[in-house]
PDB file of N, CA and C in Angstrom:
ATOM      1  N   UNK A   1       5.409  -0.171 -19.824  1.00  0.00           N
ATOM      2  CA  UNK A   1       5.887   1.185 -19.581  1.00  0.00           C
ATOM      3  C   UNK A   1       5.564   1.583 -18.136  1.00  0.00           C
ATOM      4  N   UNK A   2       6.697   2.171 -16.941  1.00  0.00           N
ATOM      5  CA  UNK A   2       6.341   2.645 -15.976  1.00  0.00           C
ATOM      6  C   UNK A   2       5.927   3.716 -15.938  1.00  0.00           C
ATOM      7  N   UNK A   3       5.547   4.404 -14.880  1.00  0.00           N
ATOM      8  CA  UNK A   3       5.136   5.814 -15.046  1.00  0.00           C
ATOM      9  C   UNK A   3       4.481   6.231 -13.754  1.00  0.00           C
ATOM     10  N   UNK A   4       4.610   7.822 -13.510  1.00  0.00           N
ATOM     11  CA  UNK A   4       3.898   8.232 -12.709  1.00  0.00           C
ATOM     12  C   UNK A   4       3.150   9.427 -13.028  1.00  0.00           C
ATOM     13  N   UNK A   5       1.899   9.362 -12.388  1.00  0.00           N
ATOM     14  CA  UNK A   5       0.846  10.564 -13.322  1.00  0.00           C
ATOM     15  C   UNK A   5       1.235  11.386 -11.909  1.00  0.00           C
ATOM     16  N   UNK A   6       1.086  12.468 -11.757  1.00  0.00           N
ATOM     17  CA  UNK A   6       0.228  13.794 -11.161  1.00  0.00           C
ATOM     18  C   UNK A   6      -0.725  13.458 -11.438  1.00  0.00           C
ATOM     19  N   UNK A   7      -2.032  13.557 -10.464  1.00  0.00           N
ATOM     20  CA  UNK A   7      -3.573  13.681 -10.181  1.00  0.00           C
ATOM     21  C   UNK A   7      -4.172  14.781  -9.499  1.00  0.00           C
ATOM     22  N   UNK A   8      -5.059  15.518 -10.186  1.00  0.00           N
ATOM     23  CA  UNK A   8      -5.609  16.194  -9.063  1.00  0.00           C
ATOM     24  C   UNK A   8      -6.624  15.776  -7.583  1.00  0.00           C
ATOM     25  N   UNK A   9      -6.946  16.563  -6.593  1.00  0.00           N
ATOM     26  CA  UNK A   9      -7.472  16.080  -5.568  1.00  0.00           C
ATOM     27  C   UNK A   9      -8.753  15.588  -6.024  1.00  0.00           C
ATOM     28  N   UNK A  10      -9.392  16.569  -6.732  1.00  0.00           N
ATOM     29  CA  UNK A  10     -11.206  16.142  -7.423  1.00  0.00           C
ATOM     30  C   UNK A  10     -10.875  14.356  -8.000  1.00  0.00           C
ATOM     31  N   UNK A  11     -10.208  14.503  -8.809  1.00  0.00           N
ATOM     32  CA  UNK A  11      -9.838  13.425  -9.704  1.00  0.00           C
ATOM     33  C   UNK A  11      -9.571  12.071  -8.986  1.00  0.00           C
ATOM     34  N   UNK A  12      -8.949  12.064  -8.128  1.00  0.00           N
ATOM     35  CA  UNK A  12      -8.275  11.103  -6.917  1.00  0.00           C
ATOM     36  C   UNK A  12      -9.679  10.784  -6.201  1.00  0.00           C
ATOM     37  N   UNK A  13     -10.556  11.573  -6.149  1.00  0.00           N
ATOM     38  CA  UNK A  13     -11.886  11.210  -5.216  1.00  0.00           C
ATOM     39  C   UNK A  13     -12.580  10.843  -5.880  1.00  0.00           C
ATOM     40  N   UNK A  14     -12.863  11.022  -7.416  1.00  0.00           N
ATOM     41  CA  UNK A  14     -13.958  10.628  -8.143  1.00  0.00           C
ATOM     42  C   UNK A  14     -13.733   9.157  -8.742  1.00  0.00           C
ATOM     43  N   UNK A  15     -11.994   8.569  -8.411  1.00  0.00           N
ATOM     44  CA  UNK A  15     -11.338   7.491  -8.586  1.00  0.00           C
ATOM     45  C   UNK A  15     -12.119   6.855  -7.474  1.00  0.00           C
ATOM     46  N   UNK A  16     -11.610   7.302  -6.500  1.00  0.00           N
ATOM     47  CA  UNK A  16     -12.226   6.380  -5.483  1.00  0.00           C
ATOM     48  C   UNK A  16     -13.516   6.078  -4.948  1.00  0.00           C
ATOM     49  N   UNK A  17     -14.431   7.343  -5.088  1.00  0.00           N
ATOM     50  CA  UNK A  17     -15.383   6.759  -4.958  1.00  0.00           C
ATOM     51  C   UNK A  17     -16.361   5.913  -6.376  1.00  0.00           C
ATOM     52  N   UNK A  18     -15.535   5.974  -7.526  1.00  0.00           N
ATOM     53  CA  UNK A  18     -15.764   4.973  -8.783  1.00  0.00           C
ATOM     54  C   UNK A  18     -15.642   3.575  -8.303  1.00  0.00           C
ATOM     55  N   UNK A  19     -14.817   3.651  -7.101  1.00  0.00           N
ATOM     56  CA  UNK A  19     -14.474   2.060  -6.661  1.00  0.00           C
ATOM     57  C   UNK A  19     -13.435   1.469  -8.010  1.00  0.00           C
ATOM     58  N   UNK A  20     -12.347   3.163  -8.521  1.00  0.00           N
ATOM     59  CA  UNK A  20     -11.673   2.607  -9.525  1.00  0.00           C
ATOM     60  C   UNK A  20     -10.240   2.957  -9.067  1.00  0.00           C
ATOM     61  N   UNK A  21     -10.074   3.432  -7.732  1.00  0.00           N
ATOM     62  CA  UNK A  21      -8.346   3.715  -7.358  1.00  0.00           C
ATOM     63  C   UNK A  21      -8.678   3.111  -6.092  1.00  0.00           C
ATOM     64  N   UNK A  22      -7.278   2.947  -4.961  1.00  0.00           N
ATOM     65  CA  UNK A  22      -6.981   3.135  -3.919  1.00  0.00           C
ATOM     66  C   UNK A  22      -6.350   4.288  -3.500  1.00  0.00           C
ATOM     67  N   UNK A  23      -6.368   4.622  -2.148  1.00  0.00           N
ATOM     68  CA  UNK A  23      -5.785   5.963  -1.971  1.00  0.00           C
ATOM     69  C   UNK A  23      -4.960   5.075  -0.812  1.00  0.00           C
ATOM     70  N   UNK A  24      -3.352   5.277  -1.131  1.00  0.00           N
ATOM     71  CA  UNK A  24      -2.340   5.476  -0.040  1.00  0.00           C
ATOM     72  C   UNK A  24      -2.148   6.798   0.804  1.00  0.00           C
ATOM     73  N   UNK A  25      -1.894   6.612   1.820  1.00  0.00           N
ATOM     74  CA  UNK A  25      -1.403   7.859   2.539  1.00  0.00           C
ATOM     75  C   UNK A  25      -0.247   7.251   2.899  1.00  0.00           C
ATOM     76  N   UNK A  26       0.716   8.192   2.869  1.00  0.00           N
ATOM     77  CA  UNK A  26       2.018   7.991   3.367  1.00  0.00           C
ATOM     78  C   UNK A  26       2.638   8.971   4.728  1.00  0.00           C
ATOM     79  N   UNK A  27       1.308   9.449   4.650  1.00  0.00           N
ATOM     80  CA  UNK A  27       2.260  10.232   6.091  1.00  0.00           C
ATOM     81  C   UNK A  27       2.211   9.693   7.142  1.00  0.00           C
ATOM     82  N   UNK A  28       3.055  10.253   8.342  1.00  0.00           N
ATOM     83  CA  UNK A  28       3.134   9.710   9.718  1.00  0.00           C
ATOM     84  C   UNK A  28       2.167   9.778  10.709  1.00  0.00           C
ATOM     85  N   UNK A  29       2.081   8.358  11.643  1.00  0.00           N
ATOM     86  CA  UNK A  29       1.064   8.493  12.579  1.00  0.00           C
ATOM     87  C   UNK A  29       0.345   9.761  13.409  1.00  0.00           C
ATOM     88  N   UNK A  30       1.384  10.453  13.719  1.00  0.00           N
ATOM     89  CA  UNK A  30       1.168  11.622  13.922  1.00  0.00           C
ATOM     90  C   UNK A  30       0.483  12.900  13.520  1.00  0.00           C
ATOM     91  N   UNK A  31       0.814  12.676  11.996  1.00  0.00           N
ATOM     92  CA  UNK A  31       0.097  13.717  11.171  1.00  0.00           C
ATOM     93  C   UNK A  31      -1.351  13.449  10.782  1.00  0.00           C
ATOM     94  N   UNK A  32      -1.770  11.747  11.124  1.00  0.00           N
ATOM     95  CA  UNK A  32      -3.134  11.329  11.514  1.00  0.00           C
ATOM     96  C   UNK A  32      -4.594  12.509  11.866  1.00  0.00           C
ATOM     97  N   UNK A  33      -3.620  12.845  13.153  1.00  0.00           N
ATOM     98  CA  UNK A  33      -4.340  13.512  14.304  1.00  0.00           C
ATOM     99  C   UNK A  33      -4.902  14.914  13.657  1.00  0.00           C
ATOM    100  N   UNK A  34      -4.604  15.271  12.629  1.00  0.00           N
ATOM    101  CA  UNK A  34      -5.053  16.637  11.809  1.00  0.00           C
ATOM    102  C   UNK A  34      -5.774  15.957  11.155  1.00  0.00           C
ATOM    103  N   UNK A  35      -5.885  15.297   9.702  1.00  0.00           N
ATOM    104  CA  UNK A  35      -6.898  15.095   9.208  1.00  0.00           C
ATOM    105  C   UNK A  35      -6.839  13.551   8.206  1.00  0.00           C
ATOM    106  N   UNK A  36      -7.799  12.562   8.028  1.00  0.00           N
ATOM    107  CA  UNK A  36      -7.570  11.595   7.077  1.00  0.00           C
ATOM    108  C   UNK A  36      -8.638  11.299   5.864  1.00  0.00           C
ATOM    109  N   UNK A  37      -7.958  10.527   5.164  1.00  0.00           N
ATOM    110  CA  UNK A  37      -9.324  10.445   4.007  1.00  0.00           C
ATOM    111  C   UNK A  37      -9.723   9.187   4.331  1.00  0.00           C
ATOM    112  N   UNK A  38     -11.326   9.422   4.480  1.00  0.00           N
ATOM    113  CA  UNK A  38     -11.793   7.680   4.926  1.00  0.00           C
ATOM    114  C   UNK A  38     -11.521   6.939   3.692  1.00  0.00           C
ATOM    115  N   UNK A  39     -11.191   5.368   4.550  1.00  0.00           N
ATOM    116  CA  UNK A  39     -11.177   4.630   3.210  1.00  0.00           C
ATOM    117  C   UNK A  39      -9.724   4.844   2.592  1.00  0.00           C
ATOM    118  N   UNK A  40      -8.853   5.436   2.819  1.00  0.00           N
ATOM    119  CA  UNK A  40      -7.150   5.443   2.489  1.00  0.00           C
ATOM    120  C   UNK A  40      -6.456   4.949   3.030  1.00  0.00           C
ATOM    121  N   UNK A  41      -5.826   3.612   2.877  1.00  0.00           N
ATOM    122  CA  UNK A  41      -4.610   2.691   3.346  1.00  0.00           C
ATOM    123  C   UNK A  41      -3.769   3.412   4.271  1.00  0.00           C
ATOM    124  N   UNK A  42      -2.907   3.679   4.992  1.00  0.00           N
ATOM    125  CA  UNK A  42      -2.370   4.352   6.202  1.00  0.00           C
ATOM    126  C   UNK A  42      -0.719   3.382   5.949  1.00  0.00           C
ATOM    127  N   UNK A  43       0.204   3.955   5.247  1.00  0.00           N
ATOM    128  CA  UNK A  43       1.190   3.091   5.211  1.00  0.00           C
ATOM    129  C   UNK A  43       2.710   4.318   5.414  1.00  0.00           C
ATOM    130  N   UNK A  44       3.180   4.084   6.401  1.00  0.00           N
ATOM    131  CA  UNK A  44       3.942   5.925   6.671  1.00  0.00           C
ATOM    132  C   UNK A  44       4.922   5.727   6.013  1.00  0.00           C
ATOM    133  N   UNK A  45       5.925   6.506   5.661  1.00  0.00           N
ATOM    134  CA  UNK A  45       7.035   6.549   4.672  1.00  0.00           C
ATOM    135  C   UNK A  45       8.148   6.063   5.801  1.00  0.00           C
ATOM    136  N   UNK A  46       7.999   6.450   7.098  1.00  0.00           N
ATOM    137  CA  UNK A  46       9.137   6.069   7.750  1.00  0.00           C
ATOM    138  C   UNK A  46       8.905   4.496   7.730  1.00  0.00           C
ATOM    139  N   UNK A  47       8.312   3.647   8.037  1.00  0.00           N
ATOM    140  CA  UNK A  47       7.966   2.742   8.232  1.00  0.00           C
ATOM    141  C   UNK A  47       7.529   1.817   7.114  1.00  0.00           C
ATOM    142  N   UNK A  48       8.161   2.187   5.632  1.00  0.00           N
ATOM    143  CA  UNK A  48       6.908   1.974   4.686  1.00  0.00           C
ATOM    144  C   UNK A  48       7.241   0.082   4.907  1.00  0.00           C
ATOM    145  N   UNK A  49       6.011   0.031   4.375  1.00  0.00           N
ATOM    146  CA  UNK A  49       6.000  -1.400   4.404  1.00  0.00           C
ATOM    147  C   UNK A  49       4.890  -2.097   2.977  1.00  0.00           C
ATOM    148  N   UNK A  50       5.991  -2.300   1.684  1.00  0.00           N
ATOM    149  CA  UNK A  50       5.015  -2.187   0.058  1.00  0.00           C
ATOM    150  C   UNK A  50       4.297  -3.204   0.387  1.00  0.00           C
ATOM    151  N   UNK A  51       4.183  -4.156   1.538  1.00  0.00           N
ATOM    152  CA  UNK A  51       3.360  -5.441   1.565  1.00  0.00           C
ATOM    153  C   UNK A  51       2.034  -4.778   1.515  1.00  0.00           C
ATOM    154  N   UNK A  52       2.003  -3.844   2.156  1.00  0.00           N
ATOM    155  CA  UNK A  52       0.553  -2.993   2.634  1.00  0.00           C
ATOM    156  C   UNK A  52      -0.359  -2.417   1.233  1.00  0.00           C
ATOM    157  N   UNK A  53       0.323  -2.290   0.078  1.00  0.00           N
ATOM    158  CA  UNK A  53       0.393  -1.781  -1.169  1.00  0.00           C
ATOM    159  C   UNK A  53      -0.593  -2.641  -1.793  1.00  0.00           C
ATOM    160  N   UNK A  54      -1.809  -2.977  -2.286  1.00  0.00           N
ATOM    161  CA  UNK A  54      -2.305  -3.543  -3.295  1.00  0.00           C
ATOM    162  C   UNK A  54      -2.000  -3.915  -4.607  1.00  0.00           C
ATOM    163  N   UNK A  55      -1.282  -4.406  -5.013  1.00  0.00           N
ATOM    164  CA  UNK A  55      -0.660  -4.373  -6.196  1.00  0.00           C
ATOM    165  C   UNK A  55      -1.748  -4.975  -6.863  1.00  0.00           C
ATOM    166  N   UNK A  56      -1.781  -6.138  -6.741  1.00  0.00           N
ATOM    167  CA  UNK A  56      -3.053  -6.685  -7.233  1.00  0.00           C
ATOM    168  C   UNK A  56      -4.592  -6.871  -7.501  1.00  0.00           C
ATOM    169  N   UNK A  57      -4.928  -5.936  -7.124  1.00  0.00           N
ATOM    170  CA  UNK A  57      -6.332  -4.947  -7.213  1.00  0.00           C
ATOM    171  C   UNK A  57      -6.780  -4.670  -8.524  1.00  0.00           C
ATOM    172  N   UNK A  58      -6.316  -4.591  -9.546  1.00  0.00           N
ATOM    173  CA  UNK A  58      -6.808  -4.349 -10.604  1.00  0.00           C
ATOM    174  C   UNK A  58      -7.106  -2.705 -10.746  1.00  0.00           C
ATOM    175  N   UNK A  59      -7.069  -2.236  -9.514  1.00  0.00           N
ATOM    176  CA  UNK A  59      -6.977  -0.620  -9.464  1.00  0.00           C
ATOM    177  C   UNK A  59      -6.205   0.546  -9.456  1.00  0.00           C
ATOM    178  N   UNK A  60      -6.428   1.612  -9.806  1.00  0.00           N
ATOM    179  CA  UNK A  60      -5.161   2.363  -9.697  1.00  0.00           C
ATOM    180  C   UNK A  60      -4.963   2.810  -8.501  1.00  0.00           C
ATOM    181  N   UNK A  61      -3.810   3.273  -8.179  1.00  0.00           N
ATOM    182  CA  UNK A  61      -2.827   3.074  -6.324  1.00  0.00           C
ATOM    183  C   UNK A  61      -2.550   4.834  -6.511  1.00  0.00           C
ATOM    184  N   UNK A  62      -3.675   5.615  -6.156  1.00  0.00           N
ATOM    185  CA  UNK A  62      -3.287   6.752  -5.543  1.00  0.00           C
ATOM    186  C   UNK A  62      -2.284   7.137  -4.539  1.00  0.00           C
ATOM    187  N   UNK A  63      -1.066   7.490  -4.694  1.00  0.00           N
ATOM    188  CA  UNK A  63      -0.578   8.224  -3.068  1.00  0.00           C
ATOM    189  C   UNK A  63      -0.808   9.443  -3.014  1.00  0.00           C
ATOM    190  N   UNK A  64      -0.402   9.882  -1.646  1.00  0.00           N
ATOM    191  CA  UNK A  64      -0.818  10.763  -1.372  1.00  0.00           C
ATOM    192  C   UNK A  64       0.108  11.280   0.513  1.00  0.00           C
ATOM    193  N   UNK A  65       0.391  12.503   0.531  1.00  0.00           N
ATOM    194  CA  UNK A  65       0.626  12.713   2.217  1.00  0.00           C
ATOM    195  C   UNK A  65       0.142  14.513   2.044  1.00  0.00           C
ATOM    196  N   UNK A  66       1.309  14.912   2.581  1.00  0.00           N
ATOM    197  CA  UNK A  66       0.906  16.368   3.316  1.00  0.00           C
ATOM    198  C   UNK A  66       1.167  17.669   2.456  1.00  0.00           C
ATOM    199  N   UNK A  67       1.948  17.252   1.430  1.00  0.00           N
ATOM    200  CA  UNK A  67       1.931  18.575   0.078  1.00  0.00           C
ATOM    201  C   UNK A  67       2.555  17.826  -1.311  1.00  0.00           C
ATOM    202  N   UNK A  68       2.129  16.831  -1.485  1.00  0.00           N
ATOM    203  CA  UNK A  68       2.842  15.663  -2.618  1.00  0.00           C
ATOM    204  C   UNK A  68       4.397  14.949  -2.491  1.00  0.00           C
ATOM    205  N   UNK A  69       5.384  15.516  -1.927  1.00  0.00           N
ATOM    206  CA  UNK A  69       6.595  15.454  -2.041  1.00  0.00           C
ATOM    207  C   UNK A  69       6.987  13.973  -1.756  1.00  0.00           C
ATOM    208  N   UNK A  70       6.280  13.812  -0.570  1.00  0.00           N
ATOM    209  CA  UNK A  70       6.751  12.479   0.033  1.00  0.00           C
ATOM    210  C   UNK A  70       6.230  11.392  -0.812  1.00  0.00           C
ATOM    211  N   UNK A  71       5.046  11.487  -1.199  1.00  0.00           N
ATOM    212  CA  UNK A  71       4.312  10.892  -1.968  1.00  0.00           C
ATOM    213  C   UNK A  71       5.073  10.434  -3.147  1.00  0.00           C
ATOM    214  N   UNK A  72       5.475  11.340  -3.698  1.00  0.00           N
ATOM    215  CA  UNK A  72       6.468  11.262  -5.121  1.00  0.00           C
ATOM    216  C   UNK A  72       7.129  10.345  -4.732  1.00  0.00           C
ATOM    217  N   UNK A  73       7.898  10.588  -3.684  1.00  0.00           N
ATOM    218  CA  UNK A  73       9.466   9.534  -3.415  1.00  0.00           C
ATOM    219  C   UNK A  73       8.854   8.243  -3.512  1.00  0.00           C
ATOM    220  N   UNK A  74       8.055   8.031  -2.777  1.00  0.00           N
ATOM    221  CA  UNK A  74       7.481   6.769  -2.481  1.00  0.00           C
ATOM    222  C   UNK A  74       6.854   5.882  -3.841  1.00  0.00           C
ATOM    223  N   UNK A  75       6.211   6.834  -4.736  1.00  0.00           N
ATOM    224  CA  UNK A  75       5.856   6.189  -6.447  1.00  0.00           C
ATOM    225  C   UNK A  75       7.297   6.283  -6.589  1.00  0.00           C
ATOM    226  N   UNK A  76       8.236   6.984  -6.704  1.00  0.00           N
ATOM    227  CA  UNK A  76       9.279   6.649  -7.717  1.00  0.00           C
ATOM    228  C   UNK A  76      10.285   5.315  -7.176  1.00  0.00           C
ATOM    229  N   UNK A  77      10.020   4.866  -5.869  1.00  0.00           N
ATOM    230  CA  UNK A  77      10.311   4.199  -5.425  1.00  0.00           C
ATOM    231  C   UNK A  77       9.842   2.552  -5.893  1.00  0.00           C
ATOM    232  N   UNK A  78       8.501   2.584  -5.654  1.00  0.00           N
ATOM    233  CA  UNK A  78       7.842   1.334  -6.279  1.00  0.00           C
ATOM    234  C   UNK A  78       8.234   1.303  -7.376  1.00  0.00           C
ATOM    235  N   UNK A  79       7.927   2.182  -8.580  1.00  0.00           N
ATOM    236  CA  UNK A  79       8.091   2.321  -9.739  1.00  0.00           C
ATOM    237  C   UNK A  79       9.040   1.525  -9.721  1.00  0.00           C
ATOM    238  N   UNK A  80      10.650   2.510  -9.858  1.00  0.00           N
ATOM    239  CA  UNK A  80      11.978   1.538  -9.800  1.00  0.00           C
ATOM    240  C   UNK A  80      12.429   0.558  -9.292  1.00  0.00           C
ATOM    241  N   UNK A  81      11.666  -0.222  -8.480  1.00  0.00           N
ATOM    242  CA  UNK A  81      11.764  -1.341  -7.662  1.00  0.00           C
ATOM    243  C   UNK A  81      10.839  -2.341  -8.233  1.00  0.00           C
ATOM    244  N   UNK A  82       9.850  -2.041  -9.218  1.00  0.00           N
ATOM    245  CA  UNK A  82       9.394  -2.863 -10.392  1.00  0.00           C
ATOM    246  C   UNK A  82       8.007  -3.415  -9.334  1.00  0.00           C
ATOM    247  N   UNK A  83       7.608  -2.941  -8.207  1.00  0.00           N
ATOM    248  CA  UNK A  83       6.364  -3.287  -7.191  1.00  0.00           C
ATOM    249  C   UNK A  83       5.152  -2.569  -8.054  1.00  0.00           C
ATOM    250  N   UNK A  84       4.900  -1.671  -8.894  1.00  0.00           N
ATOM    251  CA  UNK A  84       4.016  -1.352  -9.543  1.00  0.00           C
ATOM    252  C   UNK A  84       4.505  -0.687 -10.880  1.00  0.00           C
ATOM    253  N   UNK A  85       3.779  -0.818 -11.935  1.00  0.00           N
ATOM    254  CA  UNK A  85       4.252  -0.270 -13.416  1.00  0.00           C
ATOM    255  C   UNK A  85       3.676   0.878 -13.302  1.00  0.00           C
ATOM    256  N   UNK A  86       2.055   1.234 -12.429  1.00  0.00           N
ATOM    257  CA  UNK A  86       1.968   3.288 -12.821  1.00  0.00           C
ATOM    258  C   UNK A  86       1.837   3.240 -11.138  1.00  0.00           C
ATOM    259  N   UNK A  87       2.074   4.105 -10.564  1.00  0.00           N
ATOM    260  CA  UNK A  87       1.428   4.933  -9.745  1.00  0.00           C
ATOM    261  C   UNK A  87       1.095   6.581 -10.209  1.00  0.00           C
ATOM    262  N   UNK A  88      -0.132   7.009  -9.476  1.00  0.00           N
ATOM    263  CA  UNK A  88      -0.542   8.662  -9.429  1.00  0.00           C
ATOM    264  C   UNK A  88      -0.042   9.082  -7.917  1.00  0.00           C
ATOM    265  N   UNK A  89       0.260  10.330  -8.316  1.00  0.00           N
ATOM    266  CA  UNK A  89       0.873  10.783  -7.014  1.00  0.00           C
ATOM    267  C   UNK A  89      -0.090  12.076  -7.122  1.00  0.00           C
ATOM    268  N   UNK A  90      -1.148  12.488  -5.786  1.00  0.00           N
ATOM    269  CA  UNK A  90      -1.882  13.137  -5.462  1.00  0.00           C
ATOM    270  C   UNK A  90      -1.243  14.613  -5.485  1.00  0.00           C
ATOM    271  N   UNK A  91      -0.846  15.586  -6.527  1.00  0.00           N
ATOM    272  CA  UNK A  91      -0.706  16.708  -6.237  1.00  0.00           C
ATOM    273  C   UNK A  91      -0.904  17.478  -5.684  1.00  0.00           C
ATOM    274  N   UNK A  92      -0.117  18.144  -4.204  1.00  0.00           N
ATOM    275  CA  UNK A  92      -0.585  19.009  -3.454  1.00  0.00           C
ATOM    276  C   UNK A  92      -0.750  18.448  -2.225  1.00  0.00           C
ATOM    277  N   UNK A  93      -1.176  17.097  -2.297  1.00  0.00           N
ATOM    278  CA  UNK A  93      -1.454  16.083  -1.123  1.00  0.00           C
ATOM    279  C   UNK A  93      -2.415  16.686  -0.620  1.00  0.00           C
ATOM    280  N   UNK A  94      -2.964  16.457   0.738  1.00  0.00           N
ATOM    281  CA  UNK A  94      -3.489  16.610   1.481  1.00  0.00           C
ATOM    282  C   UNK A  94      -4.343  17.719   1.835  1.00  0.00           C
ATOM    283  N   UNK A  95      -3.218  19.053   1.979  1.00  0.00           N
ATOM    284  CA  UNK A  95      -3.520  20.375   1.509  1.00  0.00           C
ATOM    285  C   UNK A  95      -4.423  20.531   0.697  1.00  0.00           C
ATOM    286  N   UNK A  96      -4.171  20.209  -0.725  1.00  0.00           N
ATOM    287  CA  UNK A  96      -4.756  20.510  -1.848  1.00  0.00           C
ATOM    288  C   UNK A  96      -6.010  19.962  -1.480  1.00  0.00           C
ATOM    289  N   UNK A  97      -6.572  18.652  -0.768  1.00  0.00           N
ATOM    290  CA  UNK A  97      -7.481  18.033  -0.939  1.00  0.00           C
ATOM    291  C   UNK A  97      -8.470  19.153  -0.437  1.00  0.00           C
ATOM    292  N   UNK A  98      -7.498  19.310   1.016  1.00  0.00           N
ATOM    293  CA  UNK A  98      -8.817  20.355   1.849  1.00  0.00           C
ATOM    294  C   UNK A  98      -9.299  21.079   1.123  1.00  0.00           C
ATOM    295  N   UNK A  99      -8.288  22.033   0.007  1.00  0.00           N
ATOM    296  CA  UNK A  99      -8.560  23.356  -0.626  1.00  0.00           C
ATOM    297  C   UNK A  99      -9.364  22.820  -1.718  1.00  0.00           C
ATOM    298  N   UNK A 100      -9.495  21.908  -2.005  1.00  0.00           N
ATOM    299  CA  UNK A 100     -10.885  21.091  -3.090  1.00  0.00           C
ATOM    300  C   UNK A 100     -11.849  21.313  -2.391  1.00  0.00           C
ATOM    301  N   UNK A 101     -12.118  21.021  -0.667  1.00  0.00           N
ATOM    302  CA  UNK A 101     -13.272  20.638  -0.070  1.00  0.00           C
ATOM    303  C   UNK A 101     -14.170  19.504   0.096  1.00  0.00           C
ATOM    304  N   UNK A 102     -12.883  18.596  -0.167  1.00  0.00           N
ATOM    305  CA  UNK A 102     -13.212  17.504  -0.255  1.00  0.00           C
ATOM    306  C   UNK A 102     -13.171  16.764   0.740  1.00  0.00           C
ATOM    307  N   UNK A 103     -13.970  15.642   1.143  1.00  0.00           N
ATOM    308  CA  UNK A 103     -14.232  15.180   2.687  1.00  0.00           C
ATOM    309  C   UNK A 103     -12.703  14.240   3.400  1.00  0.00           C
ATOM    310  N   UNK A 104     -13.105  15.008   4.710  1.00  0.00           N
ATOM    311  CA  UNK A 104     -11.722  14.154   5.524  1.00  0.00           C
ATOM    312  C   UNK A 104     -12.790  13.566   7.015  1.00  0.00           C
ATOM    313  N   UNK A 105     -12.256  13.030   7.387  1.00  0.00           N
ATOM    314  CA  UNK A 105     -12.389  12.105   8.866  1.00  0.00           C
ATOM    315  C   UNK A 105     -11.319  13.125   9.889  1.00  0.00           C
ATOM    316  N   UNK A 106     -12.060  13.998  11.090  1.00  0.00           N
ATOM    317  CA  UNK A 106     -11.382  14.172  11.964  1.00  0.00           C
ATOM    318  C   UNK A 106     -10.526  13.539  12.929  1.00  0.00           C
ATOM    319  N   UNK A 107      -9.792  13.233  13.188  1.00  0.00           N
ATOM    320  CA  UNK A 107      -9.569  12.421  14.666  1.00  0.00           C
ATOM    321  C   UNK A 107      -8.591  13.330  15.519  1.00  0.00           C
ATOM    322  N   UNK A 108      -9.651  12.472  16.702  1.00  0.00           N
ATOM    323  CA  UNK A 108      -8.825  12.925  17.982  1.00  0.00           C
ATOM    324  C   UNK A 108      -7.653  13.331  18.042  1.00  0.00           C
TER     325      UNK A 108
END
């Protein structure tokens, strides 16, 4: 069965730091420069490239970008393209994470 969950931001972090998800980001290099989650794959939607994708991890494959949307496309994408049977797509993305208070990596 394929599928894609909605996750919340808490939920997505307590995955990862379980050492029981990966976190994709799908947004653009650019949107870098505001804020990232350490430890989240960096794979942009313009550019996507599923090689970058863990499939084989044994873990669950969080995405995630700048308010969920893009994120979605990108699970429903794998999904139907048969590259993963679940993905979670980070509700709210990014946004939401901040408004959790949950930790990001500044950069320059």
């Amino acid at each position: 069965m394929t599928q894609i969950t909605e996750i919340d931001p808490v939920t997505a972090n307590q995955w990862a730091n379980d050492g029981e998800a990966i976190l994709i980001d799908v947004r653009e290099q650019s949107e870098l420069t505001q804020a990232s989650v350490n430890g989240a794959i960096h794979v942009p939607m313009s550019s996507f490239d599923q090689s970058l994708i863990p499939v084989d991890s044994g873990k669950k494959i969080v995405i995630f970008c700048a308010h969920g949307q893009r994120s979605l496309q990108v699970s429903q994408y794998l999904i139907a393209n048969g590259i993963l049977a679940e993905a979670h797509n980070l509700t709210g993305g990014l946004a939401a994470w901040l408004e959790a208070g949950l930790p990001v990596e500044s950069n320059p």
